[in-house]
Protein backbone atom coordinates (compact mmCIF):
# COMPACT_ATOMS: atom_id res chain seq x y z
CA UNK A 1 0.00 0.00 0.00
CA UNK A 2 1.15 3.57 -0.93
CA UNK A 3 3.01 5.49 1.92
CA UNK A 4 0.24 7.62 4.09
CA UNK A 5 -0.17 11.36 4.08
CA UNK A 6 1.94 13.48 6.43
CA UNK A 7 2.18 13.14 10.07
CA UNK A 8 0.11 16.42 10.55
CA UNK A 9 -2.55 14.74 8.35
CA UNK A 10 -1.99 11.74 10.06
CA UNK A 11 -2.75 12.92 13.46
CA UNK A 12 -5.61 15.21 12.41
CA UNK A 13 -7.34 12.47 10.29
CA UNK A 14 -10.39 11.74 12.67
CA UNK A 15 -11.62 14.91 13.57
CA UNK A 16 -11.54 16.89 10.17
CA UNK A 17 -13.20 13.53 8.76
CA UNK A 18 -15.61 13.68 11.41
CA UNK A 19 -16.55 17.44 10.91
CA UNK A 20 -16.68 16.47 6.92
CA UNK A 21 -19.12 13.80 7.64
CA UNK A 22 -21.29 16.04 10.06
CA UNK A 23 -21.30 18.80 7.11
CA UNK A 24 -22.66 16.40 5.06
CA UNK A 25 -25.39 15.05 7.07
CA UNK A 26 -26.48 18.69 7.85
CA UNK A 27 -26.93 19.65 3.97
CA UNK A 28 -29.07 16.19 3.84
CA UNK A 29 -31.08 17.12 6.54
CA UNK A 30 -31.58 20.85 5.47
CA UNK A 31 -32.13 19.17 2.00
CA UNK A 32 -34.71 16.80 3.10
CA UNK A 33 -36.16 18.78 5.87
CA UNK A 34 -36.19 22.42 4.38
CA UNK A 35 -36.50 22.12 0.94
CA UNK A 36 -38.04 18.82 -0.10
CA UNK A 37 -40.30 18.33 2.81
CA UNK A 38 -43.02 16.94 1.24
CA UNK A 39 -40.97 15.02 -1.42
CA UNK A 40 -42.25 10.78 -1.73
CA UNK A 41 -42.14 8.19 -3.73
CA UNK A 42 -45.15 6.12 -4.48
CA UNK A 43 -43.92 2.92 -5.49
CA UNK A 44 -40.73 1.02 -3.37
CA UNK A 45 -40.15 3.47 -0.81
CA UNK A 46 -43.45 3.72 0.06
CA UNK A 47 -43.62 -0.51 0.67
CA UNK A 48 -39.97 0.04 2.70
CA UNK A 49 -41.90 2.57 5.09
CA UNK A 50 -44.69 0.63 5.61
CA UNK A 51 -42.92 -2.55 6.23
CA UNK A 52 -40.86 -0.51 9.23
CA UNK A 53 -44.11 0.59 10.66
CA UNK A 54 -45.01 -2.77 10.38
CA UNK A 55 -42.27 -3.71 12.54
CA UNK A 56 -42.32 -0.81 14.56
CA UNK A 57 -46.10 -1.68 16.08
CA UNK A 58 -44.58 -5.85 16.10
CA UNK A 59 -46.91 -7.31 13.05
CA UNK A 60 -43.46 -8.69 11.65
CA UNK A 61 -42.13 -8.26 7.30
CA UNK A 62 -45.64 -8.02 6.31
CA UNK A 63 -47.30 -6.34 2.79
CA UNK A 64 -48.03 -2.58 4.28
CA UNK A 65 -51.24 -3.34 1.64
CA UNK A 66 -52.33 -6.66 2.06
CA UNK A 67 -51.18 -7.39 6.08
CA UNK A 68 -49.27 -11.03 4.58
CA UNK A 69 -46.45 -11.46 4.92
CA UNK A 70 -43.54 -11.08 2.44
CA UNK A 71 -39.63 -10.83 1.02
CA UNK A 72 -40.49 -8.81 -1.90
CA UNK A 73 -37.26 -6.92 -0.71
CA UNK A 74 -34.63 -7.76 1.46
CA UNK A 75 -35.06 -6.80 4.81
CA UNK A 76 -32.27 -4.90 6.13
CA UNK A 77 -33.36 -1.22 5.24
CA UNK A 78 -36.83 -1.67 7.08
CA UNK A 79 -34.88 -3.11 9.67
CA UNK A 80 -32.70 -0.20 10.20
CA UNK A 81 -36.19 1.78 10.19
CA UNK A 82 -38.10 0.34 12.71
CA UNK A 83 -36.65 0.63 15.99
CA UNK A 84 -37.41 5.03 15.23
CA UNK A 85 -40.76 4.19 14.21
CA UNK A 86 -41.17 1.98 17.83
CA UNK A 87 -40.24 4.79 18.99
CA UNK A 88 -43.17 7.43 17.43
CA UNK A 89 -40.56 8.72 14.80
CA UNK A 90 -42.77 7.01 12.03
CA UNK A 91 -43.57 9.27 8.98
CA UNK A 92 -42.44 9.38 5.87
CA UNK A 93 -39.99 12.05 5.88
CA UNK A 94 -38.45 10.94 9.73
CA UNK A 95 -37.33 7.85 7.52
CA UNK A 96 -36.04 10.25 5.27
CA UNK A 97 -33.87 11.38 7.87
CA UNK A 98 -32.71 8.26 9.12
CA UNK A 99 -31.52 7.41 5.97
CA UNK A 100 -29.50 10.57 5.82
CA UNK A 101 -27.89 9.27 9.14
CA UNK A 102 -26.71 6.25 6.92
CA UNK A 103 -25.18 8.45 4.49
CA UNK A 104 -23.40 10.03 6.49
CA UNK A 105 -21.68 6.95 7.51
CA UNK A 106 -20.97 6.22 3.87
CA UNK A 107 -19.07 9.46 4.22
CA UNK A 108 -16.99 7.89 6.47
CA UNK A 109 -16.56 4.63 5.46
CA UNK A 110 -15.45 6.25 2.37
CA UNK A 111 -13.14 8.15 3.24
CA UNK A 112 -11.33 5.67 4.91
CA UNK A 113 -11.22 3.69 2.13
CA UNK A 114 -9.49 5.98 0.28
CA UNK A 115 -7.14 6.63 2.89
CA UNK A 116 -6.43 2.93 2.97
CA UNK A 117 -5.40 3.14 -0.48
CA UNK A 118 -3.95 6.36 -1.13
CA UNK A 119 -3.52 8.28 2.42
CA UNK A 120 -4.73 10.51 4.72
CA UNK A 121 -5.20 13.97 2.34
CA UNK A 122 -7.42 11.35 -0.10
CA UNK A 123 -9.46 10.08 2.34
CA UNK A 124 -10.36 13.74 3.48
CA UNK A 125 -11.28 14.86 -0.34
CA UNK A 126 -12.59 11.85 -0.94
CA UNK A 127 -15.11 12.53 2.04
CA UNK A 128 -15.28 15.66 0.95
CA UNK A 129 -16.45 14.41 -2.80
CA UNK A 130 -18.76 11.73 -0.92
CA UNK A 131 -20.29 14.68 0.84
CA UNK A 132 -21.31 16.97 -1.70
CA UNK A 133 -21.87 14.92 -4.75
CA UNK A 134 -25.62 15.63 -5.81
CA UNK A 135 -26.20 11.72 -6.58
CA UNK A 136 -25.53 10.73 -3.14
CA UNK A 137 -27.22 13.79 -1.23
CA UNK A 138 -30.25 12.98 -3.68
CA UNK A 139 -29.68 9.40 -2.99
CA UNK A 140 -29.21 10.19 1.05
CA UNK A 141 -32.41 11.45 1.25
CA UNK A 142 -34.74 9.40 -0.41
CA UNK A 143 -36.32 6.17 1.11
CA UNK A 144 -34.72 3.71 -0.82
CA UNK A 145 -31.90 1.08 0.18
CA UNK A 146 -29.44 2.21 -2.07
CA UNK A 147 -27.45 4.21 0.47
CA UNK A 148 -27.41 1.67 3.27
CA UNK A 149 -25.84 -0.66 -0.07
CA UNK A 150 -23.46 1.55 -0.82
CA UNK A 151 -22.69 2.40 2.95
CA UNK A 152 -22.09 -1.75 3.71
CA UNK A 153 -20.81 -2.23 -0.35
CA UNK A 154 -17.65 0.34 0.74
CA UNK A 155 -17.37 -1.57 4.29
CA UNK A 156 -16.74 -4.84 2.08
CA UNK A 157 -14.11 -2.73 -0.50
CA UNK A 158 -12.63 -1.14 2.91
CA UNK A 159 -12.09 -5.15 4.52
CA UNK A 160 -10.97 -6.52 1.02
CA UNK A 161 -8.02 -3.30 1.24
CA UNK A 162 -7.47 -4.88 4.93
CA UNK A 163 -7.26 -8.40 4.20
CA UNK A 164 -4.73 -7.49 1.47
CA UNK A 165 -2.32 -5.85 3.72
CA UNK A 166 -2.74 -8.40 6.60
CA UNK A 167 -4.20 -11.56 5.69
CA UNK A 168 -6.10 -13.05 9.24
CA UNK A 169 -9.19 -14.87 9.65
CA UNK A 170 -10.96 -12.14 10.99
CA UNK A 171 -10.88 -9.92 8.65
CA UNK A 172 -11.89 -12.49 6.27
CA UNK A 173 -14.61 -13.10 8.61
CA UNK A 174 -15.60 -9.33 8.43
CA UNK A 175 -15.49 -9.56 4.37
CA UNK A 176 -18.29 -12.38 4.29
CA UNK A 177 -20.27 -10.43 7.00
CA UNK A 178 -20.14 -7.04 5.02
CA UNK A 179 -21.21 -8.65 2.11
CA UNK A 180 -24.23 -10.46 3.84
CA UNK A 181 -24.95 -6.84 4.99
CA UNK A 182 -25.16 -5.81 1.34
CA UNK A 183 -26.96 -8.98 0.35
CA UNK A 184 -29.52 -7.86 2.39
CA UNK A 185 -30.02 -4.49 1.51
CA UNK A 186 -30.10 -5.31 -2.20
CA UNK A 187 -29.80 -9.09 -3.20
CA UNK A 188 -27.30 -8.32 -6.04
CA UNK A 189 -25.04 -7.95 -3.39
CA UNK A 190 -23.99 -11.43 -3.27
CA UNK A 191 -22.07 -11.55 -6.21
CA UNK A 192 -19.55 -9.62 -4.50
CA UNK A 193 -18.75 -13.26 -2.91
CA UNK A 194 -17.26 -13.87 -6.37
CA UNK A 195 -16.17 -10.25 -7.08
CA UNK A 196 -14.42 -9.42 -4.00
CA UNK A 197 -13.94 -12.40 -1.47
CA UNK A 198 -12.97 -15.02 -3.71
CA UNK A 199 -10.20 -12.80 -5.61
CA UNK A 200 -9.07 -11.36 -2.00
CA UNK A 201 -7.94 -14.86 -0.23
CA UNK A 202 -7.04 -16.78 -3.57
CA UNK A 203 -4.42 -14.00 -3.76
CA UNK A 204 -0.93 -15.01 -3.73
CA UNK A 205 0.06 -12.89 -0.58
CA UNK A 206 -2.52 -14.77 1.40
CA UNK A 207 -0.16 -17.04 1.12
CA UNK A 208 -0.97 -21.58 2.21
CA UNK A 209 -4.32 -20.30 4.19
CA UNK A 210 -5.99 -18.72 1.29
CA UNK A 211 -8.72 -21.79 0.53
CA UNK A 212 -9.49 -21.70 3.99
CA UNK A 213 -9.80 -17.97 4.56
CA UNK A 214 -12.42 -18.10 1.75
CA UNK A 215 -14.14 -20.93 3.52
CA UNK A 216 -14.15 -18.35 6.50
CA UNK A 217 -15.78 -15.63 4.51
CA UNK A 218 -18.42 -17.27 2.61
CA UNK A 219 -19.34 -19.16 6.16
CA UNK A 220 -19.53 -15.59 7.82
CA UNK A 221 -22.16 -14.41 4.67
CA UNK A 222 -24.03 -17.53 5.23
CA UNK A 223 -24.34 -17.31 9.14
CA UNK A 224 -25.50 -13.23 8.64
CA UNK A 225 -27.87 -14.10 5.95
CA UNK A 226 -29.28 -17.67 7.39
CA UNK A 227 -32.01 -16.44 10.07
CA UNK A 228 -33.51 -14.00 7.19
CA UNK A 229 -33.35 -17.08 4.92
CA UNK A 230 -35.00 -19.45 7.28
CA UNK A 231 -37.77 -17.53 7.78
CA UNK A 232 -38.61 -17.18 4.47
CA UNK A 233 -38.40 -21.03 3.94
CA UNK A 234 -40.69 -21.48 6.37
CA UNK A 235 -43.17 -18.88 5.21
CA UNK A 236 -43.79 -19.40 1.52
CA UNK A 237 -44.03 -22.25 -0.61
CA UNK A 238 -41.00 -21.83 -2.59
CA UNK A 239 -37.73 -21.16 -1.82
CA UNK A 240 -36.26 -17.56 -1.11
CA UNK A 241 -33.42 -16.96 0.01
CA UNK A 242 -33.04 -13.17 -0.20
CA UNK A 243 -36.20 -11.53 -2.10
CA UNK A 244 -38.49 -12.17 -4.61
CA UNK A 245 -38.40 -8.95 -6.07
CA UNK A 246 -36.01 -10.31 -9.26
CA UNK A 247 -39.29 -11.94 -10.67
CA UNK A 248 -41.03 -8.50 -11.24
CA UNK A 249 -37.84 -7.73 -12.57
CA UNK A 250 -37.24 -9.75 -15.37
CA UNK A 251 -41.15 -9.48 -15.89
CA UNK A 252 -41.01 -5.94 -16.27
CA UNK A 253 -37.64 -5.30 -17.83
CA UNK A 254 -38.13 -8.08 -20.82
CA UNK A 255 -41.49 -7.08 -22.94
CA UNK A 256 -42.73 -5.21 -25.80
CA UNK A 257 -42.25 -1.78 -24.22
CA UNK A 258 -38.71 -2.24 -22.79
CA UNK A 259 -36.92 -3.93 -25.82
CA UNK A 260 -37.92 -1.07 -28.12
CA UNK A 261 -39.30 2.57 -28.66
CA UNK A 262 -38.56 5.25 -25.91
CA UNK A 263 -38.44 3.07 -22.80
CA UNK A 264 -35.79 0.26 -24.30
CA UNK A 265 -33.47 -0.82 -21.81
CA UNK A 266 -35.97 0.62 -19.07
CA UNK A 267 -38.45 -0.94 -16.65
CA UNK A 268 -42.33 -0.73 -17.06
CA UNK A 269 -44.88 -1.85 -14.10
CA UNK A 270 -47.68 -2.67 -16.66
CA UNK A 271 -45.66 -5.83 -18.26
CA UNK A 272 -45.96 -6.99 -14.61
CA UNK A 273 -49.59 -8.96 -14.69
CA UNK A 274 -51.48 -10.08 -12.32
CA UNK A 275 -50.08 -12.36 -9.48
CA UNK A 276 -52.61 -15.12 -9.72
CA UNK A 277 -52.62 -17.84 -7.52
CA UNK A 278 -50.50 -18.76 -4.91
CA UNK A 279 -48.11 -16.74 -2.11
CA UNK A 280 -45.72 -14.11 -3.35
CA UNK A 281 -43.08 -16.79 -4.21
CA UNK A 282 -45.00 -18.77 -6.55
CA UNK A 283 -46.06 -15.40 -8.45
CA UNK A 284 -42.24 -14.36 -8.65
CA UNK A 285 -41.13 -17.57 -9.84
CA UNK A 286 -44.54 -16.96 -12.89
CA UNK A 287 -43.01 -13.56 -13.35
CA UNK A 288 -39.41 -15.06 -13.49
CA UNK A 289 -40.23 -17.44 -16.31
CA UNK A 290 -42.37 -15.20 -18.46
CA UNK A 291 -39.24 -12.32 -18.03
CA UNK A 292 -36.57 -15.33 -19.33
CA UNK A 293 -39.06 -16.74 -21.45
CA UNK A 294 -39.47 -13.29 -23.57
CA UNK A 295 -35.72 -12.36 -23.55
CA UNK A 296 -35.03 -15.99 -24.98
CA UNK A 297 -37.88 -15.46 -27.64
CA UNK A 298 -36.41 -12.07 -28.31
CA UNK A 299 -32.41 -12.56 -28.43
CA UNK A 300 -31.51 -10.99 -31.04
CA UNK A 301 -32.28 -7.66 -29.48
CA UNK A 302 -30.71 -8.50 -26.51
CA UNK A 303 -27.50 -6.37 -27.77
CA UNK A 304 -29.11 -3.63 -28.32
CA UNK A 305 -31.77 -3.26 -25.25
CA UNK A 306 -27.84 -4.11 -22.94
CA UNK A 307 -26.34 -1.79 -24.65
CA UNK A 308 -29.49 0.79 -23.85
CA UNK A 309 -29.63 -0.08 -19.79
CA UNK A 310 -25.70 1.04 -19.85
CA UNK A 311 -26.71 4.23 -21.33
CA UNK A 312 -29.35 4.58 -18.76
CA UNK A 313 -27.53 3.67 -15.92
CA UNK A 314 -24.91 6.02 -16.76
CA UNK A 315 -26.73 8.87 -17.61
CA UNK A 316 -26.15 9.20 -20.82
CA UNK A 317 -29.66 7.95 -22.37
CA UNK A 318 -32.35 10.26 -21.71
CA UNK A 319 -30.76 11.39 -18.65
CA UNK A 320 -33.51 14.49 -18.03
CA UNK A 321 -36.82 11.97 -18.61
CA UNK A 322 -35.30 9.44 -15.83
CA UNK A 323 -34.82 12.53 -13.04
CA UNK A 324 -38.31 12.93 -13.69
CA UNK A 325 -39.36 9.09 -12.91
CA UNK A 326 -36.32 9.17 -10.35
CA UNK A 327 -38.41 6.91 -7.33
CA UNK A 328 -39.00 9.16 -4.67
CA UNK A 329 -36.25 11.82 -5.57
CA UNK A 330 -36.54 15.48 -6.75
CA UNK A 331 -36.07 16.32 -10.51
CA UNK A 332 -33.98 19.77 -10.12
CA UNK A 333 -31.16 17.42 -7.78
CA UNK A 334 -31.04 14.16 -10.34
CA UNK A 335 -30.75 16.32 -13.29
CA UNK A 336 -27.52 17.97 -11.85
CA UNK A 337 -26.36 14.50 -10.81
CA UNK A 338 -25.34 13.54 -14.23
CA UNK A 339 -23.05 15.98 -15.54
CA UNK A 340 -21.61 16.03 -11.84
CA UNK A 341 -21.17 12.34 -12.84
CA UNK A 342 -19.36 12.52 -15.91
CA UNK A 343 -16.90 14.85 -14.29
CA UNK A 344 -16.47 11.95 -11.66
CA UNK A 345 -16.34 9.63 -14.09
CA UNK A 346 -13.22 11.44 -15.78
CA UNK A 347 -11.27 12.25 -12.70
CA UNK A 348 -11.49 8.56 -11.68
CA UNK A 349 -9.98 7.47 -14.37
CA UNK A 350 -6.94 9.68 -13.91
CA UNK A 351 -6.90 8.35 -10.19
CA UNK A 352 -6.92 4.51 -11.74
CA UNK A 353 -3.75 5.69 -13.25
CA UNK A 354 -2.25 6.98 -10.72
CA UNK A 355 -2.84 3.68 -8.01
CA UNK A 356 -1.97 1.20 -10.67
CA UNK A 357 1.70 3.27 -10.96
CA UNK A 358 2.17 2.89 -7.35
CA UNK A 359 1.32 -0.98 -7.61
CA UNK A 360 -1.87 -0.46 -5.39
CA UNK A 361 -4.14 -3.52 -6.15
CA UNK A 362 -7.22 -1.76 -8.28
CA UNK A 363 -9.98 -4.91 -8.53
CA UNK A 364 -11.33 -4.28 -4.92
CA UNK A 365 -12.65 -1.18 -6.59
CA UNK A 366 -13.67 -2.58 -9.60
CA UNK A 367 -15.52 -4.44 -8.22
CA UNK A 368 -18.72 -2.50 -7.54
CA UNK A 369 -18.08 -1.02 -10.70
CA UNK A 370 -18.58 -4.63 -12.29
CA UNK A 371 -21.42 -5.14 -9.59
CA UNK A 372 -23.79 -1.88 -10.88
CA UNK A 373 -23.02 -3.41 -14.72
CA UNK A 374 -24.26 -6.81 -14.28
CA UNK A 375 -26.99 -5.42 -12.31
CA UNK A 376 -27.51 -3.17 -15.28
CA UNK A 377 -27.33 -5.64 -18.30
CA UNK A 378 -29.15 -8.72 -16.57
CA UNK A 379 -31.93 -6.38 -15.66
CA UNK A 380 -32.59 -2.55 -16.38
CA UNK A 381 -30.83 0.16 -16.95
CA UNK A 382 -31.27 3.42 -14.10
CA UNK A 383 -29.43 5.79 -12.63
CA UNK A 384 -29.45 4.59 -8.60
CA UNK A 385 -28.12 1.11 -9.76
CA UNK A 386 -24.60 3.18 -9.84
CA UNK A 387 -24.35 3.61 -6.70
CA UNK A 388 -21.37 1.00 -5.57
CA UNK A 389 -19.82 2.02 -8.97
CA UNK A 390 -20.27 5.47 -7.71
CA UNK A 391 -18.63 5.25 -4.35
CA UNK A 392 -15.89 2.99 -6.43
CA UNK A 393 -15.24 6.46 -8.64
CA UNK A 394 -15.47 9.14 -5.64
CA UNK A 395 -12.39 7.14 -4.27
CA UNK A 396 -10.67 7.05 -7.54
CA UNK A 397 -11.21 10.77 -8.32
CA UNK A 398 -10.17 11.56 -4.72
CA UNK A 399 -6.82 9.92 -5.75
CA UNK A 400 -6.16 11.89 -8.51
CA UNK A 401 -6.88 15.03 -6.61
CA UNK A 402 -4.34 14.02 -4.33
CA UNK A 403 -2.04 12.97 -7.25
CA UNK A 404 -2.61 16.78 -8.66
CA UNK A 405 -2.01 18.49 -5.18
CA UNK A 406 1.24 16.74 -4.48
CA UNK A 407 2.58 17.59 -8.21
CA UNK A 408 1.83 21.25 -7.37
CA UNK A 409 3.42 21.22 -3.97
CA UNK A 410 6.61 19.41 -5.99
CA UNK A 411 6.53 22.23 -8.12
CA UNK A 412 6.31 25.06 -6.04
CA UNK A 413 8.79 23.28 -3.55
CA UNK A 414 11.68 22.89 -6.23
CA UNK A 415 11.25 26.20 -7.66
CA UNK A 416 11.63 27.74 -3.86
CA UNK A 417 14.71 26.13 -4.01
CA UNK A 418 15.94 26.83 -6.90
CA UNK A 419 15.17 30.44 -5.99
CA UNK A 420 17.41 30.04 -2.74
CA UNK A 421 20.20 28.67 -4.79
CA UNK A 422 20.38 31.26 -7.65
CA UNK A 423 23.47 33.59 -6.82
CA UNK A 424 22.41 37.71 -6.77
CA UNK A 425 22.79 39.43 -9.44
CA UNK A 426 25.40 42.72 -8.68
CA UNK A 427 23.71 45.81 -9.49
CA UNK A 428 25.46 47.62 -12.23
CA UNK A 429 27.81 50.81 -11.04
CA UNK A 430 26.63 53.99 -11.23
C-alpha cells in the first residue's frame, strides 16, 4: 500500500473527517427537511416505510397493503427503520432522515477507504467528494436502500483493502459479514462473494491459508444471511433466500415496451400482470419465467436493449426523462447529478492511473463497478443502480486530486529552491 499522508494529516485524520461527515449530514437534513419536505415516492419506498411501521407496532415483514407477509425486498433497510418508528418517529420524511444518518456513515466509510489506499489527504477529499456529490445527497435522502448498499458495499471494498495488507481470519470473517450486509439491503449484493472475497484470499500474498480464509468468509455471509433465509423457507411455498423482487424484474424489464421505442433498456410496471394464484413466491417464480421466457424469444435484441440499460444507468440515455421518474427523488437534484457524474467519471480514471503506478491492487474497486453493470445488463438500466460504482469512482477521483495536489506542492517546492540557490545578481555601477 502507498506510503500515508503526512504526520500532521496523520494525526488530524479523525476529527476533520468527522466534521466532513457532520457537514454532510447537515446539507441532507436541510435538504430533506427544508427544501423537499413533502418530497415521496409512491412505489418502493413507500412498501420500505410501511414494512418498518409494520415492525415498529410488532406485526413482523408483512405487505403494508395486504397485512401477509412477504420478502419482496430484502429486509435490512426496514430493519434499520423500525426501531425510530417503535419509537413514534414514524412518517415518511423521519425515515427520510434516518436514511441521511446512513449516508453520512458512507461518508466515512469512504473516506477511509481511500485513505487505505492512497492516504490521509485522499481520504479527506474523498469525504469531501462523498459529501457533496448531488447523486448521493439525492440518494441520502430518499427512502430507498441504495445508500445503506453503498454504505455496507464500501465496508466490504474497505475489509478486502485490509485483508490485502494483513491476511487473518478475521478480517476475512468481516469480508463475508459485510457482504451479507449488502446482500440484504439489495440481493445483487452477493455476487460480490465472487467479485471481491474469492479474488481477495485466492491472492498469492494470502499465502498456504488462502482456501481456507475463503471458507471463513463465505461461512460468515451464510451465518448473517441464514435467520432471514429461514424464515422465508418457512413462510412461503418456494424457496427464497433473499427476495423475490427479481421476478417483477425480469417481468417488467423483458417485454414489448422495454426492448424497443422510448423506454428500451428501461423498466415498465404494466408488463408486470397479475399475481394469480398462490403466495408471493409462486407469483415471482410466474413472473421469473415469463421475463426469461421473452428475452429468450427475443435474443436478437438483446444487444441492443444491454447496450441501452448502460446508457441509462450512466446517464447518458435520456438522462432528463429518468430525473423525472427518479423513485421518490426530486427532478432539479437528479438532473444535476449527471453531468456532476461525468466529471467523476473522468477524474477517476486519472486516479486509476495513478494507483496502478504505485502498484496499489485496483480490482477491490472494480468491483462495484462490475457489480452496478451486471446489475444493469441482466436487468434494467437506471441511474441509482450506480451507486457502488459510484462510491468505487469518488475514491478514484479523490486519488487523482491528491495525485494533482502533491505535483503542485513538488513544483512550487523545487522552484523555492531553486530560488534560494540562484546567486544575486550585482547591481550595475553607477
Amino acid at each position: 500500500m502507498p506510503a500515508p499522508g503526512t504526520r500532521l494529516l496523520r494525526q488530524g485524520f479523525a476529527g476533520p473527517l468527522a466534521v466532513i461527515a457532520g457537514a454532510g449530514l447537515a446539507l441532507r437534513a436541510f435538504y430533506a427537511i427544508v427544501l423537499t419536505p413533502d418530497l415521496r415516492g409512491l412505489g418502493d419506498s413507500s412498501f420500505y416505510h410501511g414494512v418498518a411501521n409494520a415492525l415498529g407496532d410488532g406485526r413482523g415483514f408483512v405487505d403494508p397493503a395486504t397485512g401477509t407477509a412477504t420478502a419482496l425486498h430484502p429486509p435490512l433497510l426496514p430493519l434499520v427503520l423500525a426501531p425510530f418508528s417503535a419509537i413514534g418517529l414514524h412518517s415518511y420524511l423521519a425515515h427520510r432522515v434516518v436514511v441521511c444518518l446512513t449516508g453520512a456513515a458512507a461518508i466515512v466509510v469512504i473516506g477511509l477507504v481511500a485513505r487505505r489506499v492512497a492516504g490521509d489527504r485522499a481520504g479527506l477529499i474523498a469525504a469531501a467528494l462523498a459529501a457533496v456529490y448531488p447523486a448521493f445527497v439525492s440518494s441520502d435522502s430518499a427512502l430507498m436502500p441504495e445508500t445503506p448498499f453503498g454504505l455496507f458495499v464500501a465496508l466490504a471494498v474497505l475489509a478486502a483493502y485490509a485483508y490485502l495488507e494483513q491476511p487473518r481470519r478475521a478480517t476475512a470473517a468481516l469480508l463475508g459479514a459485510a457482504i451479507a450486509l449488502a446482500a440484504l439491503t439489495r440481493g445483487e449484493g452477493l455476487l460480490l462473494l465472487a467479485l471481491l472475497a474469492l479474488p481477495a484470499c485466492l491472492a498469492p500474498r494470502a499465502g498456504r491459508r488462502r482456501v481456507a480464509d475463503l471458507a471463513v468468509a463465505v461461512a460468515a455471509c451464510a451465518l448473517v444471511i441464514a435467520p432471514w433465509t429461514a424464515r422465508n423457507l418457512g413462510t412461503f411455498d418456494r424457496a427464497v433466500p433473499v427476495s423475490t423482487n427479481e421476478g417483477t424484474v425480469l417481468a417488467g424489464a423483458n417485454c414489448g415496451q422495454t426492448y424497443r421505442g422510448r423506454d428500451i433498456g428501461g423498466w415498465s410496471i404494466s408488463c408486470v400482470g397479475p399475481g394469480g394464484e398462490g403466495d408471493e413466491s409462486v407469483a415471482a417464480a410466474r413472473y421469473r419465467r415469463e421475463g426469461l421466457d421473452y428475452a429468450g424469444d427475443h435474443a436478437g435484441r438483446l444487444p441492443l436493449v444491454a447496450g441501452a440499460r448502460l446508457l441509462r444507468t450512466l446517464d447518458l440515455l435520456q438522462p432528463v426523462r429518468q430525473a423525472h421518474n427518479a423513485e421518490g427523488r426530486a427532478a432539479g437534484l437528479e438532473v444535476a447529478a449527471a453531468p456532476a457524474f461525468w466529471l467523476l467519471a473522468l477524474a477517476a480514471a486519472a486516479g486509476t492511473v495513478a494507483l496502478r503506478r504505485r502498484g496499489v491492487p485496483l480490482w477491490p474497486l472494480a468491483a462495484p463497478v462490475a457489480l452496478a453493470l451486471i446489475v444493469t445488463v441482466a436487468g434494467y438500466g437506471v441511474p441509482r443502480f450506480r451507486q457502488p460504482a459510484d462510491v468505487a469512482l469518488v475514491v478514484l477521483a479523490a486519488v487523482a486530486l491528491d495525485a494533482l495536489l502533491a505535483r503542485r506542492r513538488a513544483r512550487t517546492a523545487t522552484g523555492r529552491r531553486g530560488s534560494a540557490r540562484r546567486p544575486a545578481v550585482p547591481e550595475p555601477a553607477p
